[in-house]
PDB file of N, CA and C in Angstrom:
ATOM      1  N   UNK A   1     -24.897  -4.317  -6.733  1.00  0.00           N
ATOM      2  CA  UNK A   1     -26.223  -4.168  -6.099  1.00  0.00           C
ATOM      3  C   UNK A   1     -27.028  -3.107  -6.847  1.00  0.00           C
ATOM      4  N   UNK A   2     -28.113  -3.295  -6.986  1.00  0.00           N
ATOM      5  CA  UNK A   2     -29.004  -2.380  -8.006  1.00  0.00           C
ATOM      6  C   UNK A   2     -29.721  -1.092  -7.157  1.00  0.00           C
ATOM      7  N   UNK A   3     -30.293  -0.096  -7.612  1.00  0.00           N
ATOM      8  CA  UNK A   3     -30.611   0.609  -6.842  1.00  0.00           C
ATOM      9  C   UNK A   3     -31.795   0.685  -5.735  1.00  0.00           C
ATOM     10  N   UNK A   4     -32.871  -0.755  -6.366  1.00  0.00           N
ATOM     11  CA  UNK A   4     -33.671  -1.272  -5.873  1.00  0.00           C
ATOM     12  C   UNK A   4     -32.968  -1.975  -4.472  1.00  0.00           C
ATOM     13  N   UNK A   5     -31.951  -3.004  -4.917  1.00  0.00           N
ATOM     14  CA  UNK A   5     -32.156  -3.626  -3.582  1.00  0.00           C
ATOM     15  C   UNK A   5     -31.401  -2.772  -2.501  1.00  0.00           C
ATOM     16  N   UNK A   6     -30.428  -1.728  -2.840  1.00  0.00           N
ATOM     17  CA  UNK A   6     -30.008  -0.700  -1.845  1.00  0.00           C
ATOM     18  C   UNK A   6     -31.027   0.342  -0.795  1.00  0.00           C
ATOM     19  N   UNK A   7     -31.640   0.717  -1.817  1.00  0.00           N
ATOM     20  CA  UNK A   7     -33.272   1.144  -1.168  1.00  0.00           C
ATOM     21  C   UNK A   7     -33.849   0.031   0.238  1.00  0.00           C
ATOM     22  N   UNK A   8     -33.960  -1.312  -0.741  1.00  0.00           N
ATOM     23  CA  UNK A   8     -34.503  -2.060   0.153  1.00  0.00           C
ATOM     24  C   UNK A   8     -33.666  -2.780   1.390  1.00  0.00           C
ATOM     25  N   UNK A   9     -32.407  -2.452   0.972  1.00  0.00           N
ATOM     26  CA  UNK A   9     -31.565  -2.991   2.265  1.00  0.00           C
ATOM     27  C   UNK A   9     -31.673  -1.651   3.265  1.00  0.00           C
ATOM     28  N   UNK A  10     -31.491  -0.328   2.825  1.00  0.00           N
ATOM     29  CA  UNK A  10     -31.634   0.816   3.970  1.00  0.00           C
ATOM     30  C   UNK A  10     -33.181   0.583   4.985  1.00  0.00           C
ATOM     31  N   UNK A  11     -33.974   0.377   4.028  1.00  0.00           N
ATOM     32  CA  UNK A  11     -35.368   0.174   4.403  1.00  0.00           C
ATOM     33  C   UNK A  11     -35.197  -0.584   5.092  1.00  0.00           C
ATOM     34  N   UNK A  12     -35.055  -1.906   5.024  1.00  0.00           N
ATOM     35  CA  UNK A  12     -34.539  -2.814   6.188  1.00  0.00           C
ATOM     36  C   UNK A  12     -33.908  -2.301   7.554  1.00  0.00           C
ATOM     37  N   UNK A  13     -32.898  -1.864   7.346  1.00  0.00           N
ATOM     38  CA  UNK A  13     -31.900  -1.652   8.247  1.00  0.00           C
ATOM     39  C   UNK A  13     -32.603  -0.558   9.254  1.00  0.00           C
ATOM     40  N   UNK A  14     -33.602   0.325   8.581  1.00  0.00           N
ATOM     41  CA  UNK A  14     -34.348   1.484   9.524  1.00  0.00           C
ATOM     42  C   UNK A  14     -35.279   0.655  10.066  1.00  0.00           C
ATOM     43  N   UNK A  15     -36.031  -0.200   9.935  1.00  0.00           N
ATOM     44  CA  UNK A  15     -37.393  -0.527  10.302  1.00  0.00           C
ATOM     45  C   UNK A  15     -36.851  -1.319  11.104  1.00  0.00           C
ATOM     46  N   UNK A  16     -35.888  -1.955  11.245  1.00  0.00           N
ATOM     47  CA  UNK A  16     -35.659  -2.841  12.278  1.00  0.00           C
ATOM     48  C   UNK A  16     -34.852  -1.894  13.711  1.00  0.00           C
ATOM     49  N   UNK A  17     -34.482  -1.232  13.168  1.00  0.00           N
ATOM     50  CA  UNK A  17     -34.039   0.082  14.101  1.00  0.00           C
ATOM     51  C   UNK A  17     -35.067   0.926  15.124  1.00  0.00           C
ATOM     52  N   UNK A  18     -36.084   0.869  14.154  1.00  0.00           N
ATOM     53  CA  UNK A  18     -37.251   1.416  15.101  1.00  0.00           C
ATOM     54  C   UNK A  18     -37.661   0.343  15.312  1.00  0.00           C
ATOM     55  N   UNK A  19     -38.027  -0.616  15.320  1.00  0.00           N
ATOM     56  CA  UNK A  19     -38.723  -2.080  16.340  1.00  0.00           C
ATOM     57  C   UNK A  19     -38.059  -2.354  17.478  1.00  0.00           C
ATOM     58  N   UNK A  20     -36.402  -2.357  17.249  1.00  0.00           N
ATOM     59  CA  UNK A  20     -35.286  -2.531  18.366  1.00  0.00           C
ATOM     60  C   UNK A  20     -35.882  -0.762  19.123  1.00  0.00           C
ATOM     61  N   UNK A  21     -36.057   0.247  19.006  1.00  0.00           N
ATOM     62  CA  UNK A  21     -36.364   1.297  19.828  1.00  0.00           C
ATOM     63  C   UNK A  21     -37.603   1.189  20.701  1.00  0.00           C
ATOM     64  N   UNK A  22     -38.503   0.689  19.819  1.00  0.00           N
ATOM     65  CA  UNK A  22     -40.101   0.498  20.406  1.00  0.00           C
ATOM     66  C   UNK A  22     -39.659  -0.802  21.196  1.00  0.00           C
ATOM     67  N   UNK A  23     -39.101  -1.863  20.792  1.00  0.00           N
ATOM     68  CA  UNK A  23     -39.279  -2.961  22.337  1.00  0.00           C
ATOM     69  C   UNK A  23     -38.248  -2.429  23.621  1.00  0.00           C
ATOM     70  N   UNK A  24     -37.431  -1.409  23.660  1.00  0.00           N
ATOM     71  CA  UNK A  24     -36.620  -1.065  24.084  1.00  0.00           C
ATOM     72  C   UNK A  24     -37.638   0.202  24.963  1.00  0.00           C
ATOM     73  N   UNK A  25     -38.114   0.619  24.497  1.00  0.00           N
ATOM     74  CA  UNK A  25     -39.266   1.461  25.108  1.00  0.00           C
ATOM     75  C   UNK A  25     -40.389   0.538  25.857  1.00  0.00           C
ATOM     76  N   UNK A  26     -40.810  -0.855  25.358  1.00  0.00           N
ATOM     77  CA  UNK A  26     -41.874  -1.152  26.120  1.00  0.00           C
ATOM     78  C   UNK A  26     -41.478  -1.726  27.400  1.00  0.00           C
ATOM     79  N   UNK A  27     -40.041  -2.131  26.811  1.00  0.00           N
ATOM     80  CA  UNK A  27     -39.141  -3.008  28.221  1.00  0.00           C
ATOM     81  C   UNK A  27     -39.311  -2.167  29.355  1.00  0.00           C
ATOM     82  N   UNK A  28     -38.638  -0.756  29.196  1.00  0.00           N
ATOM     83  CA  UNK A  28     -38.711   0.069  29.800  1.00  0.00           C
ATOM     84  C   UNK A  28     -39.772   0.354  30.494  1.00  0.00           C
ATOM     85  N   UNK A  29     -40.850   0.549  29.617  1.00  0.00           N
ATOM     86  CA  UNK A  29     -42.286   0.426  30.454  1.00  0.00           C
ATOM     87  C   UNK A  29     -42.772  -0.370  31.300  1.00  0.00           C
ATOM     88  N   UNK A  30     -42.371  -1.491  31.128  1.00  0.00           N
ATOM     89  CA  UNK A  30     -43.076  -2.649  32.052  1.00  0.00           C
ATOM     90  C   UNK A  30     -41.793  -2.669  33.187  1.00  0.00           C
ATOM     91  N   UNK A  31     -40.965  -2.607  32.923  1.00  0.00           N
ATOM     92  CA  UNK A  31     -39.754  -2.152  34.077  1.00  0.00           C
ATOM     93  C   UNK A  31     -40.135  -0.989  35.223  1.00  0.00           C
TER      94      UNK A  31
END
C-alpha cells in the first residue's frame, strides 16, 4: 500500500467516524 492510499484509507476511516457521531447525536436529538 503506498503512502497515498494509507493517508486516504485513515481519512476514510475518520470521516466516517464523525458522520456515525453526528447521526448518533441527531438521533439523540430528535429522541
Amino acid at each position: 500500500m503506498s503512502i497515498f492510499q494509507h493517508v486516504l484509507y485513515i481519512w476514510c476511516v475518520y470521516s466516517t467516524c464523525l458522520e456515525c457521531k453526528n447521526i448518533e447525536h441527531l438521533t439523540n436529538y430528535v429522541n
